[in-house]
N, C-alpha and C. Protein backbone atom coordinates (compact mmCIF):
# COMPACT_ATOMS: atom_id res chain seq x y z
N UNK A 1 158.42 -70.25 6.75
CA UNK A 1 158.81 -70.58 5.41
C UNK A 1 159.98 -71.52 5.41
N UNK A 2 159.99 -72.19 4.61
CA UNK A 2 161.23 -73.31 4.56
C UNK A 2 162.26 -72.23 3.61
N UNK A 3 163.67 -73.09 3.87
CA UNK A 3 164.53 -72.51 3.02
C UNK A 3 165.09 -73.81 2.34
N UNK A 4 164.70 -74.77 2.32
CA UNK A 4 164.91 -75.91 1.75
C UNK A 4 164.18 -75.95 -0.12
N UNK A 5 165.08 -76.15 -1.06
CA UNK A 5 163.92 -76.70 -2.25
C UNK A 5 163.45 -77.47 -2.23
N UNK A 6 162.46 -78.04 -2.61
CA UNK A 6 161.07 -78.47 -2.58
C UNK A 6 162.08 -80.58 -2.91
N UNK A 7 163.11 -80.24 -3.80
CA UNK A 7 163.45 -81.50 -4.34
C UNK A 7 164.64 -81.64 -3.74
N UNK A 8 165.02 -81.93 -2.78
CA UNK A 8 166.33 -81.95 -2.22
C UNK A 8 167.54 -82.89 -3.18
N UNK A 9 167.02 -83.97 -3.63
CA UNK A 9 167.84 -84.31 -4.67
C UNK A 9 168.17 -84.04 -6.05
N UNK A 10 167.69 -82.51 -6.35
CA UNK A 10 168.34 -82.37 -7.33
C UNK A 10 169.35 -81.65 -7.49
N UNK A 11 170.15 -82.40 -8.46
CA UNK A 11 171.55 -81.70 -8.44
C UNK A 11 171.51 -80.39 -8.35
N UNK A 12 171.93 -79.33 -8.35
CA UNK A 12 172.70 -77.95 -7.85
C UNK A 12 173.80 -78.13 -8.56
N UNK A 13 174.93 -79.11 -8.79
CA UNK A 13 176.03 -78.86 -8.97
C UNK A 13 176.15 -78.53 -10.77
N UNK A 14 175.40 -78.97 -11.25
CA UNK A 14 175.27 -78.44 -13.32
C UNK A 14 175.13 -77.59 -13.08
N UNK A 15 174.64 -76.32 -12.21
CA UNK A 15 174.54 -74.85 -12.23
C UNK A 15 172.77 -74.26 -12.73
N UNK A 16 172.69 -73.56 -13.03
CA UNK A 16 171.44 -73.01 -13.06
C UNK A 16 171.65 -71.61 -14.61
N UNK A 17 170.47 -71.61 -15.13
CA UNK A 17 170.09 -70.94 -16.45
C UNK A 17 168.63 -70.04 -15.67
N UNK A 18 168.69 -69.37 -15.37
CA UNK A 18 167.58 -68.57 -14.76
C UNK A 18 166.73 -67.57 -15.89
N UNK A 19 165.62 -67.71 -16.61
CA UNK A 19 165.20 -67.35 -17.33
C UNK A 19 164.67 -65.78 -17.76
N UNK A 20 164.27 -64.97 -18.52
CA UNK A 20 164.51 -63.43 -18.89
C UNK A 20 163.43 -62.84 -17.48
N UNK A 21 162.37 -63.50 -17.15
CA UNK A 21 161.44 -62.57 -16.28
C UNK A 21 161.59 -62.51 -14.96
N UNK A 22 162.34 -64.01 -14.21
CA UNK A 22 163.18 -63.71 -13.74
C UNK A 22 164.61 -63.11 -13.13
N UNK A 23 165.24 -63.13 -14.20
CA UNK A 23 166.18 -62.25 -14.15
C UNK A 23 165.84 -60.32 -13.71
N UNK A 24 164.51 -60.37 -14.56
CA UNK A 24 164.22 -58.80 -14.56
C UNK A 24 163.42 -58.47 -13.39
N UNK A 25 163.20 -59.75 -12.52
CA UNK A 25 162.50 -59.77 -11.14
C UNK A 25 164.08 -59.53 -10.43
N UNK A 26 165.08 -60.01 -9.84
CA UNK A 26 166.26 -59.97 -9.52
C UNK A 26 166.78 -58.33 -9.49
N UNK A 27 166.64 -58.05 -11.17
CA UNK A 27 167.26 -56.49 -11.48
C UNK A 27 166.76 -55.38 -10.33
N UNK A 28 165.01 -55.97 -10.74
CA UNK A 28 164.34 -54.57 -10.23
C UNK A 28 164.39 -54.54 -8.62
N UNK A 29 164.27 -56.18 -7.74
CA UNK A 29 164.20 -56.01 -6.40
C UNK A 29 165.26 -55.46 -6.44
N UNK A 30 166.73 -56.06 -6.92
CA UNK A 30 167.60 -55.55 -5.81
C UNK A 30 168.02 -53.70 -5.74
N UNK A 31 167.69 -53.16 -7.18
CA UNK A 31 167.36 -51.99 -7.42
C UNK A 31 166.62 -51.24 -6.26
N UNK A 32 165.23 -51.75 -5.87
CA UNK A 32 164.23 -51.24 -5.27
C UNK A 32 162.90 -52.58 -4.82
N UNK A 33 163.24 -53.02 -3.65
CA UNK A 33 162.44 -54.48 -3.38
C UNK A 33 161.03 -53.75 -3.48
N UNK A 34 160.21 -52.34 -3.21
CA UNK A 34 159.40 -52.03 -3.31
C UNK A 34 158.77 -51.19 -4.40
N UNK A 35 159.06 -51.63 -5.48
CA UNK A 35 158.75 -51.12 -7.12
C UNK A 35 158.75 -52.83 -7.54
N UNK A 36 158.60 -54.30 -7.12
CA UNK A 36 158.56 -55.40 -7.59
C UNK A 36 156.92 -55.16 -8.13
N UNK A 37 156.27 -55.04 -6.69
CA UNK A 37 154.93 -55.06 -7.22
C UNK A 37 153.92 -54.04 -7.95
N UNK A 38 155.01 -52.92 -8.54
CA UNK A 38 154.46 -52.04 -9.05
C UNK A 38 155.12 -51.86 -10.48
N UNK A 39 156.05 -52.10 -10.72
CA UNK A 39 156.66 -52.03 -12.10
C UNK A 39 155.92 -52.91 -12.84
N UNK A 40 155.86 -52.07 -14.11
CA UNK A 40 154.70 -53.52 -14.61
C UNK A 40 155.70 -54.50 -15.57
N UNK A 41 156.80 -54.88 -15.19
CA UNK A 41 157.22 -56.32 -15.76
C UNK A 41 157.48 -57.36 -14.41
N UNK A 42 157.14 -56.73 -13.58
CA UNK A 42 157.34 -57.59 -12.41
C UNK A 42 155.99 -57.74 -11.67
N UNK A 43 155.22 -56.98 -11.30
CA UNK A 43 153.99 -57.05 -11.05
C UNK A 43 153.28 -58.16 -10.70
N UNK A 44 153.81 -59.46 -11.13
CA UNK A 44 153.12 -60.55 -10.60
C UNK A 44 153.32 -61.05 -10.00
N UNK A 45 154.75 -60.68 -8.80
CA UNK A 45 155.48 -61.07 -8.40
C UNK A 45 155.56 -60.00 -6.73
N UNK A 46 156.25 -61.06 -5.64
CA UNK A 46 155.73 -60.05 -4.66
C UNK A 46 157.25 -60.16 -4.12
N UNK A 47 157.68 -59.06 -3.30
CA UNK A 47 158.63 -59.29 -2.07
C UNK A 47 159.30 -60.75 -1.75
N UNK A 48 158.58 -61.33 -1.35
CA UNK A 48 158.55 -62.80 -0.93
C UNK A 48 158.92 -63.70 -1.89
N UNK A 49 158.49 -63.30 -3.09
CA UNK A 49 158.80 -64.20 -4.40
C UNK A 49 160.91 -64.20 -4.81
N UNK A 50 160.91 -62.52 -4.46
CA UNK A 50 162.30 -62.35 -4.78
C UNK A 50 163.36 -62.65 -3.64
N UNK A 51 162.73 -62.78 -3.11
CA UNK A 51 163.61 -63.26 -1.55
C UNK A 51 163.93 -64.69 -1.82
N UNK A 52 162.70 -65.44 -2.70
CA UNK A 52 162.96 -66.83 -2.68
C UNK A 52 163.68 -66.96 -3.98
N UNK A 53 163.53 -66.03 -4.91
CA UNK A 53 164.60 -66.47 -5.86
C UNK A 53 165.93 -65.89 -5.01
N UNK A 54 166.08 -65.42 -4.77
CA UNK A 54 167.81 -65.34 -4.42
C UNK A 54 168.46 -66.80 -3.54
N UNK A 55 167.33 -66.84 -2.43
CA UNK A 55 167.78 -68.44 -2.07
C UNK A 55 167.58 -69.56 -2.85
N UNK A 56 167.27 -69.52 -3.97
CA UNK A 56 167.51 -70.66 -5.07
C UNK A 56 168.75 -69.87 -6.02
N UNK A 57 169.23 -69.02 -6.10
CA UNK A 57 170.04 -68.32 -6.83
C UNK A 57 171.74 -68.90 -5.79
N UNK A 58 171.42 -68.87 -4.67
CA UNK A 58 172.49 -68.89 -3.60
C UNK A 58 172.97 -70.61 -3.95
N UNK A 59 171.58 -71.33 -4.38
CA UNK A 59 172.06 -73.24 -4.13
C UNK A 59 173.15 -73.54 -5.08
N UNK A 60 173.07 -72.67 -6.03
CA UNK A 60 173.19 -72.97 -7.91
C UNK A 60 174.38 -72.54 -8.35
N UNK A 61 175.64 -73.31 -8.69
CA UNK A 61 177.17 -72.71 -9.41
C UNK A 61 177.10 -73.43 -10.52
N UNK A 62 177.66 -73.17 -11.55
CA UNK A 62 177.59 -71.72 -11.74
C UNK A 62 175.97 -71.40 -11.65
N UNK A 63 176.21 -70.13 -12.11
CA UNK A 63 174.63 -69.44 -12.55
C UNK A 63 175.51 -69.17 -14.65
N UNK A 64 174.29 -69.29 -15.53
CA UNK A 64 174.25 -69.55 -17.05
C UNK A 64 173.54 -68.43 -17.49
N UNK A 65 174.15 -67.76 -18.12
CA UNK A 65 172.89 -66.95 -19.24
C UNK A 65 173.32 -67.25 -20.46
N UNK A 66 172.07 -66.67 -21.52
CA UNK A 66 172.72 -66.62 -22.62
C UNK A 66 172.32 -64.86 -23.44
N UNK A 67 173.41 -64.47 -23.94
CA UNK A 67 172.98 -63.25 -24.72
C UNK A 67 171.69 -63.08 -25.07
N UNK A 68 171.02 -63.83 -25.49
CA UNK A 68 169.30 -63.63 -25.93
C UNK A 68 168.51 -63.02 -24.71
N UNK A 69 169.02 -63.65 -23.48
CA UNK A 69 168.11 -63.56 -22.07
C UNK A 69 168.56 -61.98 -21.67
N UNK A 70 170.10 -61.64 -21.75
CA UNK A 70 170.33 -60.50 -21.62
C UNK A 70 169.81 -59.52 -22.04
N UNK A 71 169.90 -59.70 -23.48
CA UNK A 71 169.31 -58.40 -24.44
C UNK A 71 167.77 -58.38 -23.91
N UNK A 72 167.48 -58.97 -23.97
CA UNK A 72 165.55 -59.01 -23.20
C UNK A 72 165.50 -58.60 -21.88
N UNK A 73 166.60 -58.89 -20.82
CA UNK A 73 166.35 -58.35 -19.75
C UNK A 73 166.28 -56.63 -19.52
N UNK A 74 167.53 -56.52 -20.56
CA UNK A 74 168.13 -54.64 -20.60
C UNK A 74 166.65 -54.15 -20.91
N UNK A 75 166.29 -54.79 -22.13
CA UNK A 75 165.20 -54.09 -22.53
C UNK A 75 164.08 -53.97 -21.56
N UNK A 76 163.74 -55.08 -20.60
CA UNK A 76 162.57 -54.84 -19.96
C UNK A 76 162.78 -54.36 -18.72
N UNK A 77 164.16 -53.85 -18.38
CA UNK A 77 163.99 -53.07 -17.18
C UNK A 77 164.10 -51.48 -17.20
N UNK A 78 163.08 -50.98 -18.09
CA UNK A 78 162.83 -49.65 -18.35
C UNK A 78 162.53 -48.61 -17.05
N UNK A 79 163.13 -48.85 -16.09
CA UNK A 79 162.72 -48.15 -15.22
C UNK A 79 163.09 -46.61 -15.65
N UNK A 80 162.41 -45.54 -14.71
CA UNK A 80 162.70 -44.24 -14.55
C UNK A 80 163.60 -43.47 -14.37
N UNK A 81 164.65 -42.51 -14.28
CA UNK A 81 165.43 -42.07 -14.12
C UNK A 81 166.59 -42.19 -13.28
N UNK A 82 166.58 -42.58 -12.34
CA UNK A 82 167.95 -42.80 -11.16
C UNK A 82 168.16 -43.92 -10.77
N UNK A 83 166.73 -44.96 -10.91
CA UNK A 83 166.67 -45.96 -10.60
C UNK A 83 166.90 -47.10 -12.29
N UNK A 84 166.78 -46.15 -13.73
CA UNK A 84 167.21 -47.12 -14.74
C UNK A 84 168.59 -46.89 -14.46
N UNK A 85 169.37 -46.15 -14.14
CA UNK A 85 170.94 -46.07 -13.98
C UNK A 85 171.29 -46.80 -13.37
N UNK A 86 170.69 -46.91 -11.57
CA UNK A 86 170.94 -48.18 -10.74
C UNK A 86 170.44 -49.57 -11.72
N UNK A 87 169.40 -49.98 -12.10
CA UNK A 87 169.30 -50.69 -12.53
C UNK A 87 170.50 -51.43 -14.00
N UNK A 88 171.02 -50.48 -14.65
CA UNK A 88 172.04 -51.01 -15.51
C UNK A 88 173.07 -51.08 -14.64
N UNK A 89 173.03 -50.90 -13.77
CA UNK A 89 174.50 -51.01 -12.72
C UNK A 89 174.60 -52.34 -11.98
N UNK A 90 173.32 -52.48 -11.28
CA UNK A 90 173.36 -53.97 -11.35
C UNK A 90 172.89 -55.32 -11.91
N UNK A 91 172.84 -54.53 -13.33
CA UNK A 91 172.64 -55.98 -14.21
C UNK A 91 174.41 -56.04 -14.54
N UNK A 92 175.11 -55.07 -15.27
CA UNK A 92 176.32 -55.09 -15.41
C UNK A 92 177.11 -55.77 -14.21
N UNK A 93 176.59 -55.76 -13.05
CA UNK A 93 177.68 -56.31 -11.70
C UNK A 93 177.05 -57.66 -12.38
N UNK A 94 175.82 -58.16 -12.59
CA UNK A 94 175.18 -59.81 -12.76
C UNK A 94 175.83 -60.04 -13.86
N UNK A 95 176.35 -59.57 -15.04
CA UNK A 95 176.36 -60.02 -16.18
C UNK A 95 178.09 -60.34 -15.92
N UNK A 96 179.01 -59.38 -14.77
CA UNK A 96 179.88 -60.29 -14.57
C UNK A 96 180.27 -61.08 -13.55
N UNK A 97 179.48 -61.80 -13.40
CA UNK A 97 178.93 -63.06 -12.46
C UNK A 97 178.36 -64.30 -13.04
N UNK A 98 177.76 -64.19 -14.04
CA UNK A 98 177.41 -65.25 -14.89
C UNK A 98 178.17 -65.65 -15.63
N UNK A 99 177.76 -66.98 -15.72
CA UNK A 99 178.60 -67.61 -17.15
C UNK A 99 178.23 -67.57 -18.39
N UNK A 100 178.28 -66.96 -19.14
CA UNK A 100 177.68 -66.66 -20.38
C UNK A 100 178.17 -67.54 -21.41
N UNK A 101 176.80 -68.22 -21.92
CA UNK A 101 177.03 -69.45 -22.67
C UNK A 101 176.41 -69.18 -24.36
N UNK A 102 177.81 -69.18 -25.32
CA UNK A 102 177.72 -69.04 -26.40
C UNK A 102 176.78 -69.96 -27.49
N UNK A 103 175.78 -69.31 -27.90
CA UNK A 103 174.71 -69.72 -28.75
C UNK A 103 174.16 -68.84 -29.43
N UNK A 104 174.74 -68.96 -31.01
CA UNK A 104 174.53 -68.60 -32.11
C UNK A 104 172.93 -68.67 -32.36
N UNK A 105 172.65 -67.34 -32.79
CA UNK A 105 171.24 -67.46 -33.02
C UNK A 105 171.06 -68.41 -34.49
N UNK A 106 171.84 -68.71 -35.32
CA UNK A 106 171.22 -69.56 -35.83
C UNK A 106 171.35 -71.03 -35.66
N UNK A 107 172.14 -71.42 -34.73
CA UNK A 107 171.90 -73.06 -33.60
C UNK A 107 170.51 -73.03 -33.30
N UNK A 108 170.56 -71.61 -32.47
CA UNK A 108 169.62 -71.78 -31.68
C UNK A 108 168.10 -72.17 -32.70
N UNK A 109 168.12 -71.40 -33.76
CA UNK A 109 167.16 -71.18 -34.55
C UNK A 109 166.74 -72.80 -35.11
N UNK A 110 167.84 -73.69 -34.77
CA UNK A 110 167.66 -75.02 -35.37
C UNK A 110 167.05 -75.99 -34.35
N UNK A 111 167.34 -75.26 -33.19
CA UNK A 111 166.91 -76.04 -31.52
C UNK A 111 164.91 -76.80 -31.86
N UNK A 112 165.11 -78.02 -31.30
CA UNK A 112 163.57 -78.38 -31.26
C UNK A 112 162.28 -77.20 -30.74
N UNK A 113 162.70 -76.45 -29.63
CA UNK A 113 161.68 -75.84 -29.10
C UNK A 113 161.48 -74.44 -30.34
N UNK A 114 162.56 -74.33 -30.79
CA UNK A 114 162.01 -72.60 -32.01
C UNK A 114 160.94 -72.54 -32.58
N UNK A 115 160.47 -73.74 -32.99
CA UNK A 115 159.16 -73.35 -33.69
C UNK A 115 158.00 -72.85 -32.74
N UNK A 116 158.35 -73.89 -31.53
CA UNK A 116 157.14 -73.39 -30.85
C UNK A 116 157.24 -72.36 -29.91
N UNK A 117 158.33 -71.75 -29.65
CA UNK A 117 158.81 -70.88 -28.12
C UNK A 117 159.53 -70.19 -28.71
N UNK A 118 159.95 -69.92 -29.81
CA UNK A 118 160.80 -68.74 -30.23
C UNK A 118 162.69 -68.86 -29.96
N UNK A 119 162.86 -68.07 -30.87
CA UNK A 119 164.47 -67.73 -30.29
C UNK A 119 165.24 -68.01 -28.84
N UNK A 120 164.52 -66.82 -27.88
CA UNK A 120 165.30 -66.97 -26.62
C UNK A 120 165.16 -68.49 -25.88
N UNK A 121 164.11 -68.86 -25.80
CA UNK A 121 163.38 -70.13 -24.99
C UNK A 121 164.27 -71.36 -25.85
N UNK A 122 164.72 -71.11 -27.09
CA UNK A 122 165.44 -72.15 -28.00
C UNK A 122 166.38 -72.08 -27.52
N UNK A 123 167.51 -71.51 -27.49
CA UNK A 123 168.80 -71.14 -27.26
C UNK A 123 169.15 -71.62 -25.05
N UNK A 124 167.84 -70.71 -24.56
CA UNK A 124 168.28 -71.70 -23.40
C UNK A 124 167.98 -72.99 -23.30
N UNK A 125 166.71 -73.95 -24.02
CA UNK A 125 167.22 -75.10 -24.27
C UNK A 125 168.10 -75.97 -24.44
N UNK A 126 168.95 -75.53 -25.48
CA UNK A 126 169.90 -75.62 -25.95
C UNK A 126 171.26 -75.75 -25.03
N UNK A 127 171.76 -74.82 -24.24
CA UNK A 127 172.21 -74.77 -23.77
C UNK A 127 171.84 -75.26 -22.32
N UNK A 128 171.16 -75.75 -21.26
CA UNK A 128 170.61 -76.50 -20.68
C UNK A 128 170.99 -77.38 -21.29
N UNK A 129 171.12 -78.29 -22.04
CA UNK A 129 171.29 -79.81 -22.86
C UNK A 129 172.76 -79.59 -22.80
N UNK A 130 173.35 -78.85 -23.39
CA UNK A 130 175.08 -79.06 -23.53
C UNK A 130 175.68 -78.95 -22.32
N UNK A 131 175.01 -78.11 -21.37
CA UNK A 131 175.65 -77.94 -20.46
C UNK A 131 175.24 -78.77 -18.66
N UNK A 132 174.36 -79.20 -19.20
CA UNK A 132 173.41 -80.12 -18.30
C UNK A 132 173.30 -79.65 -16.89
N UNK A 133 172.48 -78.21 -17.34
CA UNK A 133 172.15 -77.42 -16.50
C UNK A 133 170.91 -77.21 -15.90
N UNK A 134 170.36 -76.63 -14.94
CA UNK A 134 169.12 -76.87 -14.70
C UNK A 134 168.52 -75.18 -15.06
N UNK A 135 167.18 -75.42 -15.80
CA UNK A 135 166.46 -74.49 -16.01
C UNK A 135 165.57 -73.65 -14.97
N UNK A 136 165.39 -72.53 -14.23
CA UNK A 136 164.04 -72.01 -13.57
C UNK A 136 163.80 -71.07 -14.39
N UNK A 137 162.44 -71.18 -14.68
CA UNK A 137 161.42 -70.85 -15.39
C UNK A 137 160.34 -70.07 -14.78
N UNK A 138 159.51 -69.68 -15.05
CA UNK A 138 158.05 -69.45 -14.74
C UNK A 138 157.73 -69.03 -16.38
N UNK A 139 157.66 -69.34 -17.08
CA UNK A 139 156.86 -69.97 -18.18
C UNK A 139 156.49 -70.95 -18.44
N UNK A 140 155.59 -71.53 -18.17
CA UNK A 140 154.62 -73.19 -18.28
C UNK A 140 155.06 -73.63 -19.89
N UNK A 141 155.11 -72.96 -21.37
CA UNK A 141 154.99 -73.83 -21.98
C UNK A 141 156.66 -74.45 -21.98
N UNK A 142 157.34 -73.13 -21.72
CA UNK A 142 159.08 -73.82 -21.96
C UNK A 142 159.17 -75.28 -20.61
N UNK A 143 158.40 -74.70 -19.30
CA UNK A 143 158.54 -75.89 -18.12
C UNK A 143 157.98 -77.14 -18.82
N UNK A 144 157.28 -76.81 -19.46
CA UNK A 144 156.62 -78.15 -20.02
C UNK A 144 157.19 -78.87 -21.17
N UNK A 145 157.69 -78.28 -22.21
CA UNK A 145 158.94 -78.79 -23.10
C UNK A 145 159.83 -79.40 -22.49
N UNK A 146 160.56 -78.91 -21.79
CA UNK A 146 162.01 -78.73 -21.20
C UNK A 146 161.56 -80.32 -20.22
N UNK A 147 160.68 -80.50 -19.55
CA UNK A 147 160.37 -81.60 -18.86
C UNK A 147 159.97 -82.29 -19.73
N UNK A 148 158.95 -82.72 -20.49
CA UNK A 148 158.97 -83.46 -21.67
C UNK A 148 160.60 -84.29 -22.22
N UNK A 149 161.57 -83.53 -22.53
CA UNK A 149 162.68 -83.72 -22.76
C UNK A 149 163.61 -84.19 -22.09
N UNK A 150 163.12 -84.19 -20.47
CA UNK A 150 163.90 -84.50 -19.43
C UNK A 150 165.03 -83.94 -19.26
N UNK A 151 165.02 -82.67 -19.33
CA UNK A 151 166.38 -81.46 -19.29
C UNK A 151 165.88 -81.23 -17.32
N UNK A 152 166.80 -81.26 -16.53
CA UNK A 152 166.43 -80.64 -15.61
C UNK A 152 165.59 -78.69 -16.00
N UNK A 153 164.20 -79.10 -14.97
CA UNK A 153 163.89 -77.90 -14.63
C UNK A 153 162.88 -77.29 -13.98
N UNK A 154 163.05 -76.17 -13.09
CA UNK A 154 162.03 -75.82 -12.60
C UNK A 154 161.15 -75.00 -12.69
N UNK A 155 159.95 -75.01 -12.09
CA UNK A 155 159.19 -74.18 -12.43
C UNK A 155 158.74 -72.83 -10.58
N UNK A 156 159.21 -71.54 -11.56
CA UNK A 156 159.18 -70.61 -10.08
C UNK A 156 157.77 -70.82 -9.42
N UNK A 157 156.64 -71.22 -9.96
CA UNK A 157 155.27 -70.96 -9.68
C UNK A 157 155.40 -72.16 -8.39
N UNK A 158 155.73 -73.34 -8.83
CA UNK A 158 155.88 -74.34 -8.44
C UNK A 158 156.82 -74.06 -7.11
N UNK A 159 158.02 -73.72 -6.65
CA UNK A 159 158.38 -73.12 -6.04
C UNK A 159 157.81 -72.43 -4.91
N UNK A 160 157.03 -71.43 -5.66
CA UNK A 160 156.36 -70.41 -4.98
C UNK A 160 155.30 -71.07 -4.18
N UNK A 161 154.41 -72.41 -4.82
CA UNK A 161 152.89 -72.76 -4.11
C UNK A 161 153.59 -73.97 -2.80
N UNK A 162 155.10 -74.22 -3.23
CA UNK A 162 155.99 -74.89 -1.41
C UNK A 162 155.97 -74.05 -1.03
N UNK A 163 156.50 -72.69 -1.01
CA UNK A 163 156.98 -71.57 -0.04
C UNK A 163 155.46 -71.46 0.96
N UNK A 164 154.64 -71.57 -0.35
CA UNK A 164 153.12 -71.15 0.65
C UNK A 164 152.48 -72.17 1.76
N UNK A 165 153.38 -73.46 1.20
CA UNK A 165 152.39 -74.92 2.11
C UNK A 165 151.81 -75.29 1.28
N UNK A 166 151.42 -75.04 -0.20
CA UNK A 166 150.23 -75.78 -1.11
C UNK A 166 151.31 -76.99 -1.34
């Protein structure tokens, strides 16, 4: 496997906005790397996948969230008993590690992408643009906006089919 990204010239230094299903891929490996492929918000996702987000997590300063991505992450890491406790334990260690980038849900609500992608996907737009940050994704329609627009961004799938050789 390479440990190289796929685009060697793209900046790293604007920092990185890592998106809600990702993030809740992050929560649950480092929680338990073997509940990735069984929890069902991660499920599509293998071992290997989260190994490679952390070495794209490692290229990237800062790392960006925004409150919208948070509140969606808490919510979707419903795990079970000992392991939802670990799990709020280390989103709380991530949440103070990030840079948390202020966007009013009703900015956001004014952002080009809201009509079509909703709230959260608006707001990291948004912020991506002010902060001229780079997006990873694995949602195709925001990768596809967001490139349209020429906002740096990537797509994890995309990622994932270098890791394989495709």
């Amino acid at each position: 496997m390479s440990s190289a990204l796929p685009w060697p010239r793209l900046a790293t230094a604007g920092g990185l906005l890592v998106d809600t299903n990702l993030l809740v891929l992050f929560a649950v490996g480092t929680v338990n790397r073997n509940r990735i492929e069984t929890f069902k918000r991660t499920s599509q996702y293998t071992k290997p996948d989260y190994d490679l987000l952390l070495r794209v997590l490692e290229k990237f300063r800062p790392l960006y969230t925004v409150p919208h991505v948070l509140a969606e992450v808490s919510n979707l890491t419903d795990l079970a008993g000992a392991e939802r406790q670990q799990v709020r334990r280390v989103l709380k260690e991530a949440i103070s590690l990030l840079t948390e980038a202020e966007m009013p849900s009703a900015r956001a609500a004014e952002d080009v992408l809201y009509p079509r992608l909703g709230l959260v996907d608006a707001a990291i737009g948004a912020v991506a643009r002010i902060h001229n940050c780079t997006v990873l994704t694995d949602d195709q329609d925001l990768y596809l906006r967001l490139s349209h627009e020429k906002v740096n961004v990537l797509n994890f799938t995309h990622l994932r089919a270098y890791e394989w050789g495709i």
